[in-house]
C-alpha atoms as a PDB file:
ATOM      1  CA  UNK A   1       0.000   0.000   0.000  1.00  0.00           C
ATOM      2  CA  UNK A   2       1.326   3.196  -0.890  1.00  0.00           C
ATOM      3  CA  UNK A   3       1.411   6.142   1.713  1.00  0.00           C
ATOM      4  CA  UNK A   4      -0.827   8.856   1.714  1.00  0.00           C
ATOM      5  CA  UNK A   5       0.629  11.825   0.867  1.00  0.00           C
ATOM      6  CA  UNK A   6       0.071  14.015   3.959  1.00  0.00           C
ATOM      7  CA  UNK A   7       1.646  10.723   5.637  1.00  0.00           C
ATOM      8  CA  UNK A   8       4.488  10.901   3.534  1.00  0.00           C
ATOM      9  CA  UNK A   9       5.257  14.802   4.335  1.00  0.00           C
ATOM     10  CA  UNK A  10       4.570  14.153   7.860  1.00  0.00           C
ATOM     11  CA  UNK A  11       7.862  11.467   8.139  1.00  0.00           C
ATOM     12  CA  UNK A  12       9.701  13.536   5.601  1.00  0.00           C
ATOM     13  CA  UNK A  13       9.116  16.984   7.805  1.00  0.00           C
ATOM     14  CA  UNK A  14      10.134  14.308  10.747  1.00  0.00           C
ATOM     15  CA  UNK A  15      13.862  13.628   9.370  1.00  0.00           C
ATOM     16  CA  UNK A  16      13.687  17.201   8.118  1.00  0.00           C
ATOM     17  CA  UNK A  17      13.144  19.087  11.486  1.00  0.00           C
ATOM     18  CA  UNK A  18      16.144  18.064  13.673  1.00  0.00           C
ATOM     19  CA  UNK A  19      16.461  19.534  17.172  1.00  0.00           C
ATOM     20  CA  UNK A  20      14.368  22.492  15.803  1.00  0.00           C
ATOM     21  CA  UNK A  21      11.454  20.683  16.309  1.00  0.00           C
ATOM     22  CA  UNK A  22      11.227  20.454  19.375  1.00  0.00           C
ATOM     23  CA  UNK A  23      12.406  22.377  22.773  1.00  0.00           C
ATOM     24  CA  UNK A  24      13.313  19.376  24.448  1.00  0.00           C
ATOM     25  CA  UNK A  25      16.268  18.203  21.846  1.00  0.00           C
ATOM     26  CA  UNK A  26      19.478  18.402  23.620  1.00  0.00           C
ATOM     27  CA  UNK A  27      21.498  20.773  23.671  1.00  0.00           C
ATOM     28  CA  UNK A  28      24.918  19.473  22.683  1.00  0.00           C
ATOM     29  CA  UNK A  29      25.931  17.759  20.076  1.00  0.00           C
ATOM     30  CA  UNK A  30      25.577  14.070  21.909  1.00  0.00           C
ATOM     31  CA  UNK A  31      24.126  14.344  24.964  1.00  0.00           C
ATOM     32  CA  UNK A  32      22.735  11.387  27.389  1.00  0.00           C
ATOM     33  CA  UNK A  33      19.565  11.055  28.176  1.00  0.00           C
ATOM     34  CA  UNK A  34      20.119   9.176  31.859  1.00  0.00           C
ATOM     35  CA  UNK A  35      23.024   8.752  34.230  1.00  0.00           C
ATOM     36  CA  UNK A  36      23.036   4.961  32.178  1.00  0.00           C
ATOM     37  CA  UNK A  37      24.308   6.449  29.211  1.00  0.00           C
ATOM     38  CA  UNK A  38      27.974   6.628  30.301  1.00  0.00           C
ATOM     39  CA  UNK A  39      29.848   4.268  27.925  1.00  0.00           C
ATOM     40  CA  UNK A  40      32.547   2.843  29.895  1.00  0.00           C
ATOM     41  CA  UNK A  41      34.211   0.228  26.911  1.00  0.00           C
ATOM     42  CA  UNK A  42      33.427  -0.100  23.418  1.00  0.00           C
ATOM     43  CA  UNK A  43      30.114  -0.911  21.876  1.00  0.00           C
ATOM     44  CA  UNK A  44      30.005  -4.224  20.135  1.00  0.00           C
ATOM     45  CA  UNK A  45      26.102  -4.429  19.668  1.00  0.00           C
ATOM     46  CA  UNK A  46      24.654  -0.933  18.418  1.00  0.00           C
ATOM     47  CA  UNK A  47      20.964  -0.050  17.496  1.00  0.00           C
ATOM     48  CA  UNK A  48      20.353   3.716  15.396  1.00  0.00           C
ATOM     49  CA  UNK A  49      16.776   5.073  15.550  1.00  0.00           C
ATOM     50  CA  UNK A  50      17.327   7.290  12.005  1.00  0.00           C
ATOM     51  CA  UNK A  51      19.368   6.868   9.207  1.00  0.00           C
ATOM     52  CA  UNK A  52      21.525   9.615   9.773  1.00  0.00           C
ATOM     53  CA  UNK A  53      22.854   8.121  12.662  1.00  0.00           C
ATOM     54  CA  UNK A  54      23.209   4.714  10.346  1.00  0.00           C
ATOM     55  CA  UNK A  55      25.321   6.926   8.085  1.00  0.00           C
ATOM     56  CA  UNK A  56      27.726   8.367  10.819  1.00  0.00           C
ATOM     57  CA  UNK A  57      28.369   4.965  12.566  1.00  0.00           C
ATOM     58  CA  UNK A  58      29.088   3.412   8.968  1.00  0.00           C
ATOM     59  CA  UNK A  59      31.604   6.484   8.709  1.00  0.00           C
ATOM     60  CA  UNK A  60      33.023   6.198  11.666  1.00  0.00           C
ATOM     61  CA  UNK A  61      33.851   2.533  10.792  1.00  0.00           C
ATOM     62  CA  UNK A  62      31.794   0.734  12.685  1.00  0.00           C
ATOM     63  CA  UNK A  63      28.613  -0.402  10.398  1.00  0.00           C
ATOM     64  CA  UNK A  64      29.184  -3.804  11.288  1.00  0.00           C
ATOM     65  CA  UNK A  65      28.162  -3.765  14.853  1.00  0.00           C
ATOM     66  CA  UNK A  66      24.822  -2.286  13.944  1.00  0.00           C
ATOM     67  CA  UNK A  67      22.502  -4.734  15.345  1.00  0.00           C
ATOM     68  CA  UNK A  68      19.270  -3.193  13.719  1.00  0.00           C
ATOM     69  CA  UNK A  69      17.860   0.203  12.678  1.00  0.00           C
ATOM     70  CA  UNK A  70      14.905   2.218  11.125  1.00  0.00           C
ATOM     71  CA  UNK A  71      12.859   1.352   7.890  1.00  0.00           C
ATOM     72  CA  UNK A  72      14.566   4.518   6.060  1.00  0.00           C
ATOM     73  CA  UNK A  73      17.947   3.457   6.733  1.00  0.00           C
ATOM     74  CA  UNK A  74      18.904   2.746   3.104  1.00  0.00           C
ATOM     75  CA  UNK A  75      23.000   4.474   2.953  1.00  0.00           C
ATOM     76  CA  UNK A  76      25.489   2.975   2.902  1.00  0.00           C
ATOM     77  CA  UNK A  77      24.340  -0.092   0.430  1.00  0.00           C
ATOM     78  CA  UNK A  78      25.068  -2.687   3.594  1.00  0.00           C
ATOM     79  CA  UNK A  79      22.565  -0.550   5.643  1.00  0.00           C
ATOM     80  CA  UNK A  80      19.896  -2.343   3.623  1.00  0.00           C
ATOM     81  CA  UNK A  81      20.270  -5.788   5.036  1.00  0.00           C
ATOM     82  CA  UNK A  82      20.435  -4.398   8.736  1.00  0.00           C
ATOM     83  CA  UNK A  83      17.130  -5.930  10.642  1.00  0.00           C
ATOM     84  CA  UNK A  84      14.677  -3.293  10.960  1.00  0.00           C
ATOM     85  CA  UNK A  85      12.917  -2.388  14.707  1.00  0.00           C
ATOM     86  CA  UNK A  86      10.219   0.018  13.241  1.00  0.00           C
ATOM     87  CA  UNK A  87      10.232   3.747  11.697  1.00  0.00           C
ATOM     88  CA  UNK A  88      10.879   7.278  12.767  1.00  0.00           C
ATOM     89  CA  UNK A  89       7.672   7.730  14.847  1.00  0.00           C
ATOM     90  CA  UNK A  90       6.987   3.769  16.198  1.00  0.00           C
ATOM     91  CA  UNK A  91       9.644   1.299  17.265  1.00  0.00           C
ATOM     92  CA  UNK A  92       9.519  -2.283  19.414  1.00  0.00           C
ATOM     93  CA  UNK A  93      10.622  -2.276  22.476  1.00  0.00           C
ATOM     94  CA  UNK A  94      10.238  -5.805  22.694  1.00  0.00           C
ATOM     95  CA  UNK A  95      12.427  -6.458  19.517  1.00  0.00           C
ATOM     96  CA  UNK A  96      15.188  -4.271  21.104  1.00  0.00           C
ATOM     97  CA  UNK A  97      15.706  -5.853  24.515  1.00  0.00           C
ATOM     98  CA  UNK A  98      15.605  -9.159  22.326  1.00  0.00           C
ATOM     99  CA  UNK A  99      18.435  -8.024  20.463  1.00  0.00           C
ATOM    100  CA  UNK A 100      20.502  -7.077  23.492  1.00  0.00           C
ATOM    101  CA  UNK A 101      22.129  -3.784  22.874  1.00  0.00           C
ATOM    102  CA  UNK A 102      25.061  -2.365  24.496  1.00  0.00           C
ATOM    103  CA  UNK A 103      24.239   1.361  23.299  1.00  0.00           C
ATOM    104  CA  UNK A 104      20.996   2.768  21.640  1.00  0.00           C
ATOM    105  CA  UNK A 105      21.934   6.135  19.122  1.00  0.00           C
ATOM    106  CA  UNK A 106      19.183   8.792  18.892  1.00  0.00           C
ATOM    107  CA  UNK A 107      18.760  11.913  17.479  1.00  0.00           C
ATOM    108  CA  UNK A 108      16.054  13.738  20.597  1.00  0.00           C
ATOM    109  CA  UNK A 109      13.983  12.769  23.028  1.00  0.00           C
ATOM    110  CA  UNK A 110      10.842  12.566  21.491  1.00  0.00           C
ATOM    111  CA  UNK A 111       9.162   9.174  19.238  1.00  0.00           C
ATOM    112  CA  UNK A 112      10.993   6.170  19.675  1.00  0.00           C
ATOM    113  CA  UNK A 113      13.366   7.471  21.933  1.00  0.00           C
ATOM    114  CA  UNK A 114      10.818   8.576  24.100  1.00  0.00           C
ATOM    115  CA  UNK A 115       9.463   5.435  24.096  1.00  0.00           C
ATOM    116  CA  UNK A 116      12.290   3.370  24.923  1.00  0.00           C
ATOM    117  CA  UNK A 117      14.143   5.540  27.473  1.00  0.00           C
ATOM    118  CA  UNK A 118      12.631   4.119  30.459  1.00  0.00           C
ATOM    119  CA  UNK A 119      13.420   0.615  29.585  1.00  0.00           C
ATOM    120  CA  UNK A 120      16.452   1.409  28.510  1.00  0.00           C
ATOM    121  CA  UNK A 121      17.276   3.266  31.853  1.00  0.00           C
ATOM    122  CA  UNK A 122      16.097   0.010  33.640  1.00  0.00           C
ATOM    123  CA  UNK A 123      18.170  -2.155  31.863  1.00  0.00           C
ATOM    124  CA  UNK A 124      21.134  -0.332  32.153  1.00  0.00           C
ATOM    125  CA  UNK A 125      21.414   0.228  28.288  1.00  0.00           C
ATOM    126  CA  UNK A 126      23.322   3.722  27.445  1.00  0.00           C
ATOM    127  CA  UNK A 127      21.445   5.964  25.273  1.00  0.00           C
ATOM    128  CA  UNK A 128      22.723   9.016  23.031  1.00  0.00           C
ATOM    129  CA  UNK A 129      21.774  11.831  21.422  1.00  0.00           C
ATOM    130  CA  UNK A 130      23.362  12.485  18.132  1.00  0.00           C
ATOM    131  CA  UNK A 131      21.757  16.082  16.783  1.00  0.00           C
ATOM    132  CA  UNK A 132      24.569  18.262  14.716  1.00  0.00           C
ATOM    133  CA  UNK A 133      23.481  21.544  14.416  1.00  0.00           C
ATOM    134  CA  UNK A 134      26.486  23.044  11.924  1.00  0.00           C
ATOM    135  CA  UNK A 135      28.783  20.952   9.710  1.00  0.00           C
ATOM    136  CA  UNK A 136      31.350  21.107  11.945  1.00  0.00           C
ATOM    137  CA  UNK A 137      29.351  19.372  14.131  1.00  0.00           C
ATOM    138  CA  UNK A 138      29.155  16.243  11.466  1.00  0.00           C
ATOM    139  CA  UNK A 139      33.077  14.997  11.965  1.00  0.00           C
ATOM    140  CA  UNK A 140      32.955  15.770  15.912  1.00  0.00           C
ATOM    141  CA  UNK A 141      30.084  13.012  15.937  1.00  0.00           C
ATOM    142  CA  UNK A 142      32.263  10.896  13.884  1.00  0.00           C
ATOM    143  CA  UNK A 143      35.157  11.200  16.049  1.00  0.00           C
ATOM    144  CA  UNK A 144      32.869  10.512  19.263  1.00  0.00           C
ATOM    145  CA  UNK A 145      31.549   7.629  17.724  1.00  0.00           C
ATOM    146  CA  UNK A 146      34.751   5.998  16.974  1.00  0.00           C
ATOM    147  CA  UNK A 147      35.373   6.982  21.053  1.00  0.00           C
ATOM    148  CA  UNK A 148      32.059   4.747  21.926  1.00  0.00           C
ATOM    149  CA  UNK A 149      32.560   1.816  19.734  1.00  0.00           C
ATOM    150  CA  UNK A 150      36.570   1.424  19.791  1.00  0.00           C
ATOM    151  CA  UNK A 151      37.034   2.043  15.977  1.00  0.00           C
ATOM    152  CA  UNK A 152      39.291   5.460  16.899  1.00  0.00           C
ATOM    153  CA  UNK A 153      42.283   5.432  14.332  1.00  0.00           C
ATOM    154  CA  UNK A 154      39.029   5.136  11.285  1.00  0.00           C
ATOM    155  CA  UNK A 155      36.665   7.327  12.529  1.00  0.00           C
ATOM    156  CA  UNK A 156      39.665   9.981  12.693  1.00  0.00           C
ATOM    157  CA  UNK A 157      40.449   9.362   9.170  1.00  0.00           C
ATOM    158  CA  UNK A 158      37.082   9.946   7.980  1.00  0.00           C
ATOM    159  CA  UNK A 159      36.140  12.882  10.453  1.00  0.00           C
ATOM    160  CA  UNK A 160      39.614  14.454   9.188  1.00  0.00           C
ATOM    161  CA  UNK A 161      38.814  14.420   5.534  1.00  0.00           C
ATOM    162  CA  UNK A 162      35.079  15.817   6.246  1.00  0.00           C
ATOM    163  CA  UNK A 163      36.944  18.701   7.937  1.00  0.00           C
ATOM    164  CA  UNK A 164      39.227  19.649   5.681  1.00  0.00           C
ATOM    165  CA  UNK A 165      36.093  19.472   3.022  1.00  0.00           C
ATOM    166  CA  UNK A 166      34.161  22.122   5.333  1.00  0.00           C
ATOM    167  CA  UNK A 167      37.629  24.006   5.721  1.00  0.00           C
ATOM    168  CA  UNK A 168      38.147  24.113   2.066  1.00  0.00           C
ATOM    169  CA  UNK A 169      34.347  25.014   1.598  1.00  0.00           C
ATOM    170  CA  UNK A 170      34.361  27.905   3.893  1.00  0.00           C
ATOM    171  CA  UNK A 171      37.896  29.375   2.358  1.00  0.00           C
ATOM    172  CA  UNK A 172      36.605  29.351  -0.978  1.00  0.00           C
ATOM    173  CA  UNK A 173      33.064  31.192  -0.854  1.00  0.00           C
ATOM    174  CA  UNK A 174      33.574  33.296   2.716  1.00  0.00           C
ATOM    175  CA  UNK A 175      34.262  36.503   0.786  1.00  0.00           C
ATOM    176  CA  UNK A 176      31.205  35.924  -2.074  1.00  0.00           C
ATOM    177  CA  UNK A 177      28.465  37.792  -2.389  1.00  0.00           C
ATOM    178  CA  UNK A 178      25.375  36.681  -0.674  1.00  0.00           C
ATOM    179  CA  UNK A 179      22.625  34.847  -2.416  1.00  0.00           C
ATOM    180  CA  UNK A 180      19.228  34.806  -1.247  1.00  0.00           C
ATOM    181  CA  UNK A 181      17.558  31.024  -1.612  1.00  0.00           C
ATOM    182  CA  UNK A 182      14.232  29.467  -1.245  1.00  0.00           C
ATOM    183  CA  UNK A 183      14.699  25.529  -0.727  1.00  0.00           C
ATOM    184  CA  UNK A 184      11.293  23.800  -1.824  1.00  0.00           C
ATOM    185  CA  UNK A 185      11.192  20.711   0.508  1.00  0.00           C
ATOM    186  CA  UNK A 186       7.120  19.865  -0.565  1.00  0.00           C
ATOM    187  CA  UNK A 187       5.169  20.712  -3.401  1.00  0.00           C
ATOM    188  CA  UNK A 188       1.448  19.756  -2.344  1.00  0.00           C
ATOM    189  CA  UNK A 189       1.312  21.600  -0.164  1.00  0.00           C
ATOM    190  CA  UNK A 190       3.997  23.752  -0.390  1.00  0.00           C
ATOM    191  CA  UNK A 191       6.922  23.364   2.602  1.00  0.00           C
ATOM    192  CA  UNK A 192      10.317  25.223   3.034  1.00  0.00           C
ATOM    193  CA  UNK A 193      13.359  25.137   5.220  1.00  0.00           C
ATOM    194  CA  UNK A 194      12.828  27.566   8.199  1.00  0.00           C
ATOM    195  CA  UNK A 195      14.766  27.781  11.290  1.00  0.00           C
ATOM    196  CA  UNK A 196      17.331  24.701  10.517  1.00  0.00           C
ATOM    197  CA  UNK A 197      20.532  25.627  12.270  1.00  0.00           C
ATOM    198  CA  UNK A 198      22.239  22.776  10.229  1.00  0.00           C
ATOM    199  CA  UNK A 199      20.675  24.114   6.681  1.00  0.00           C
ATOM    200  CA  UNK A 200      21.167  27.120   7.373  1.00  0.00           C
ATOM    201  CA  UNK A 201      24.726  26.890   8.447  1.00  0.00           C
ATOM    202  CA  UNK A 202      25.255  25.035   5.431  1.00  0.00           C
ATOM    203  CA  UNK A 203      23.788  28.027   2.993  1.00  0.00           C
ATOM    204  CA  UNK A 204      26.124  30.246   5.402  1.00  0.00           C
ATOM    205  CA  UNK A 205      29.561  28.402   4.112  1.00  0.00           C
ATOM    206  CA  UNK A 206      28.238  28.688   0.782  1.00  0.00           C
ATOM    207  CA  UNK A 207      27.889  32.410   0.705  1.00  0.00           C
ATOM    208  CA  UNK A 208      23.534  31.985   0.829  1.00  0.00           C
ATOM    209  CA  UNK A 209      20.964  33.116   2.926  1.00  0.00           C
ATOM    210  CA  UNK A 210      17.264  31.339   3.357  1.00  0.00           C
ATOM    211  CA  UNK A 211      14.968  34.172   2.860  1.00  0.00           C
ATOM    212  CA  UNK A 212      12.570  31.810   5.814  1.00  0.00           C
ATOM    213  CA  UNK A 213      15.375  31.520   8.236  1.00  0.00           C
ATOM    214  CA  UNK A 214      13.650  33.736  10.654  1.00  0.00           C
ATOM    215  CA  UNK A 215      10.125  31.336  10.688  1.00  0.00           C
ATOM    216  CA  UNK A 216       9.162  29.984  13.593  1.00  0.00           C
ATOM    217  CA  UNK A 217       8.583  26.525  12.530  1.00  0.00           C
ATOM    218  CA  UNK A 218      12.048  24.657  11.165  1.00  0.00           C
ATOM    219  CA  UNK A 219      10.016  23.443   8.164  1.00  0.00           C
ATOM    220  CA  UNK A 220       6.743  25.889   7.742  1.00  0.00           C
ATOM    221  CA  UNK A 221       4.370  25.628   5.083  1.00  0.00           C
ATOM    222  CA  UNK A 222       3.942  28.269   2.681  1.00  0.00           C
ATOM    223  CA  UNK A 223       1.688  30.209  -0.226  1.00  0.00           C
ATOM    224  CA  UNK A 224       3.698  30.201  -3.998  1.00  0.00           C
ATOM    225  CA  UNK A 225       2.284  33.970  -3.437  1.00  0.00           C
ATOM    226  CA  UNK A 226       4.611  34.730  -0.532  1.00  0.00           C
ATOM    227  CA  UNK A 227       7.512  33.179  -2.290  1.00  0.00           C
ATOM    228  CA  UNK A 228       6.637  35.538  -4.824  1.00  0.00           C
ATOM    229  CA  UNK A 229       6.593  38.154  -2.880  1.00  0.00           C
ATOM    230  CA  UNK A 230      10.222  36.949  -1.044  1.00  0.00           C
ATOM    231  CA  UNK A 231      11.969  36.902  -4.454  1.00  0.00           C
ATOM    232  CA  UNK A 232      14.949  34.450  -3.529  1.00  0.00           C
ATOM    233  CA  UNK A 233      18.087  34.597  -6.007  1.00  0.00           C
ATOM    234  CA  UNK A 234      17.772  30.967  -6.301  1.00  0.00           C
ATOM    235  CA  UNK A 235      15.387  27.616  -5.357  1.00  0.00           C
ATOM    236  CA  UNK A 236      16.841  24.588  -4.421  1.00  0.00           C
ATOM    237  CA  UNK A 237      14.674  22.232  -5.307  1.00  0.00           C
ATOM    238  CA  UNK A 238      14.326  17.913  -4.808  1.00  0.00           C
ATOM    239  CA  UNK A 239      13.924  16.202  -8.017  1.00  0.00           C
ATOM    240  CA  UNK A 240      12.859  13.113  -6.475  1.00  0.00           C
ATOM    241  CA  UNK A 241      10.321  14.317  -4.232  1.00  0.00           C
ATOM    242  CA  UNK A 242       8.798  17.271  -6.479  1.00  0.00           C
ATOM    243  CA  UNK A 243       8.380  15.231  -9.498  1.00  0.00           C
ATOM    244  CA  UNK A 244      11.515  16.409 -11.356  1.00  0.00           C
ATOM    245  CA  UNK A 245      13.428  19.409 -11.700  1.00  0.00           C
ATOM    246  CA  UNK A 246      11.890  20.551 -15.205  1.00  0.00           C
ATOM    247  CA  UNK A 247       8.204  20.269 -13.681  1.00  0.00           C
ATOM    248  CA  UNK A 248       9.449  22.823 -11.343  1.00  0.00           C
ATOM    249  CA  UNK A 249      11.185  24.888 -13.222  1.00  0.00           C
ATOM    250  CA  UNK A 250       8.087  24.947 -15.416  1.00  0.00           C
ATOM    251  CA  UNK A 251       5.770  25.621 -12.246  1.00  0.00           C
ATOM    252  CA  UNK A 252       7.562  29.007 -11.585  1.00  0.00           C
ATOM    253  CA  UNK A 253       8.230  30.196 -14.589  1.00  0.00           C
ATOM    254  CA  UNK A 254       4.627  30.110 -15.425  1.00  0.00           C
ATOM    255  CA  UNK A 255       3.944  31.987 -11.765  1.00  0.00           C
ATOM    256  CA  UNK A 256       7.078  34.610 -12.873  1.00  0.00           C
ATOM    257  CA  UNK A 257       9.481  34.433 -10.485  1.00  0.00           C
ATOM    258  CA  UNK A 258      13.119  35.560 -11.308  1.00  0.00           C
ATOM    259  CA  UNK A 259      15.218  33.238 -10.297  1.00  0.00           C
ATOM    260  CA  UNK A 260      13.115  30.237 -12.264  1.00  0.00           C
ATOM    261  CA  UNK A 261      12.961  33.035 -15.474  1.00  0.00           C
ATOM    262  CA  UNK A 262      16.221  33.022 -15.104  1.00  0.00           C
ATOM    263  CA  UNK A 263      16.986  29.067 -14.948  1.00  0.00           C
ATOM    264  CA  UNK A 264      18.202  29.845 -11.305  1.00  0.00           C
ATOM    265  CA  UNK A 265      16.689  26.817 -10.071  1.00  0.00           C
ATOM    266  CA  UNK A 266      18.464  23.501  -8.702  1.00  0.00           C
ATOM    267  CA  UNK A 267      17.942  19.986  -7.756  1.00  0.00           C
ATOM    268  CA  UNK A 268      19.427  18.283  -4.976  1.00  0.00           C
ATOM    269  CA  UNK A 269      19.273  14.774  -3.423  1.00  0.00           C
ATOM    270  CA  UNK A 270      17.163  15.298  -0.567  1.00  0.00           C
ATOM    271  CA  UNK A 271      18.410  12.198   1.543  1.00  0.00           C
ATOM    272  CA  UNK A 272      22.101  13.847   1.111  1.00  0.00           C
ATOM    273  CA  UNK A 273      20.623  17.637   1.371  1.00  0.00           C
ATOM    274  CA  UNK A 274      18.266  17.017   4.823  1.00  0.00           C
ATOM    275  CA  UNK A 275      19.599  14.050   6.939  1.00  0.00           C
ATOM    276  CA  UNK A 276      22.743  15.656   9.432  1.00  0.00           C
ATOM    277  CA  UNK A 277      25.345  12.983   8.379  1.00  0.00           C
ATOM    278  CA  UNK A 278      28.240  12.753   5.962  1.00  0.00           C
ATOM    279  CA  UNK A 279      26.762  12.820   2.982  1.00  0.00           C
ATOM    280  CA  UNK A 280      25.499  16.799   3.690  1.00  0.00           C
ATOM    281  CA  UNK A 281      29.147  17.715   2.854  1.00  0.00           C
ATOM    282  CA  UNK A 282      28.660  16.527  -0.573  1.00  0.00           C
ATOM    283  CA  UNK A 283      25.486  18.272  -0.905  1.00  0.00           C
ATOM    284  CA  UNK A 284      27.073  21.218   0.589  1.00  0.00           C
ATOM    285  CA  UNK A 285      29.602  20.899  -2.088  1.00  0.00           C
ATOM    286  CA  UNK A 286      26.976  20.658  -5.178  1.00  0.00           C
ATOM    287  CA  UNK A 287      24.905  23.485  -3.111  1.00  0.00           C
ATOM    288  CA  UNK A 288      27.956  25.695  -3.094  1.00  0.00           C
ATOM    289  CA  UNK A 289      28.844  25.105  -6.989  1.00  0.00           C
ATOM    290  CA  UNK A 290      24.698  25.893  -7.734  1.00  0.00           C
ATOM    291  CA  UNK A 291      25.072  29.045  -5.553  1.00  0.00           C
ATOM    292  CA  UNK A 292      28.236  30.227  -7.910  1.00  0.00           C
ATOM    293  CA  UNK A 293      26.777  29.313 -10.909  1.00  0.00           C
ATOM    294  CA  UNK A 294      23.331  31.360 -10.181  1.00  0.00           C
ATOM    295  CA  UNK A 295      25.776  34.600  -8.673  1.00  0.00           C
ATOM    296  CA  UNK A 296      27.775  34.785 -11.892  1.00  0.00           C
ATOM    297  CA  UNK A 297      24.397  34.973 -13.716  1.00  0.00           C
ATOM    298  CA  UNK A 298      24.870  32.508 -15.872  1.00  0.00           C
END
């Protein structure tokens, strides 16, 4: 059965949101949830409750003592024949004590993590918080993930080359002019990035600016009028989840905004655009080259 399409914004805006959602996310970076949490040798049996954190514990060289995860783990390729315990909003708690984990990655406690804290508390279980909020943030989670699960010298490597990425990123377009951008996240209805800190720190190294930074909401929904009316330099737009990038360039050129007039419009991968993990860099990459494209006017 297919899911409805409200259903299928509601997870998207889900992995979307990050700590923005909600006012009880942690603070830091990782942060534990109950005194339990404090990991005092190396993780052998690991369970991730998003596929970010899937991501970041493949990068930090540990995949293989991933136990289970989330239906929309699906990157790396070996992700995809990890058991699965449930989805972003529903897990089983029964299936997890069965499986016997020595540490339990989340990204805040709310949904599944809610859910399982008390158990997990019980049972002695330590429980994290994985939530970057800049890119920076991305290889420090790396390099404390090779601290929990003993796979140091690798996770350096990896958190090392995602740094000097960012370094190289921030060098190269820190003195640009800014661009203002409009990323389309839904079509029907219409959402936006809002008040991301990761997004939006992303746009920053890429000389950008959302023109819905300041919202309330992290993703808000919106009128085509008012992005009319906000005139962004340039939409970043998802091919895969708006039907293609030439149905949207279509779609506002028709309603007359600039930047599509002017073929100012991009597609990239959501999955690498919105989850917090190591493939953002790359996205933040592409998003910096579409920026630099769209500010020479070409």
């Amino acid at each position: 059965m297919r899911t409805p399409p409200r259903n299928r914004i509601a997870l998207m805006l889900l992995v979307l949101c990050g700590a923005a959602c909600t006012a009880q996310a942690a603070d830091s970076t990782m942060a534990p949830h109950h005194a339990s949490a404090i990991v005092h040798k190396p993780a052998t049996r690991v369970i991730t409750l998003a596929p970010h954190l899937t991501e970041l514990v493949f990068a930090a060289g540990a995949g293989n003592k991933i136990v289970a995860t989330v239906i929309s783990s699906d990157y790396p390729a070996a992700a995809r024949d990890i058991p699965r315990i449930g989805n972003g909003l529903n897990i089983s708690v029964e299936q997890v004590i069965a499986l016997k984990p020595d540490l339990v990655l989340a990204w805040q406690p709310s949904g599944p993590a809610q859910t399982l804290a008390p158990t997990l508390a019980t049972l002695h279980i330590p429980l994290v918080y994985i939530a970057p909020k800049r890119l920076a943030d991305i290889p420090k989670a790396i390099l404390k993930l090779g601290r929990l699960l003993g796979t140091g010298p690798l996770a350096q490597h990896e958190a090392g080359r995602l740094q000097r990425r960012i370094a190289a990123l921030t060098k190269q377009y820190a003195s640009l002019r800014p661009v203002s951008v409009f990323i389309e996240v839904g079509t029907a209805p219409l959402y936006t990035i809002g008040r991301d800190p990761l997004i939006n720190d992303a746009l920053r190294v890429c000389a950008g600016k959302n023109v819905y930074a300041h919202a309330v909401l992290a993703a808000p929904q919106i009128s085509a009028e008012n992005v009319l009316a906000a005139k962004p330099d340039v939409i970043i737009t998802s091919a895969t989840q708006t039907g293609g990038l030439g149905e949207r360039q279509a779609y506002w050129s028709r309603l007359q905004l600039p930047a599509a007039l002017l073929h100012h419009i991009y597609a990239i991968n959501p999955d690498e655009l919105f989850r917090p993990g190591p493939r953002l860099i790359d996205a933040s990459e592409e998003l910096c080259r579409d920026l630099s494209h769209a500010r020479a006017g070409h």
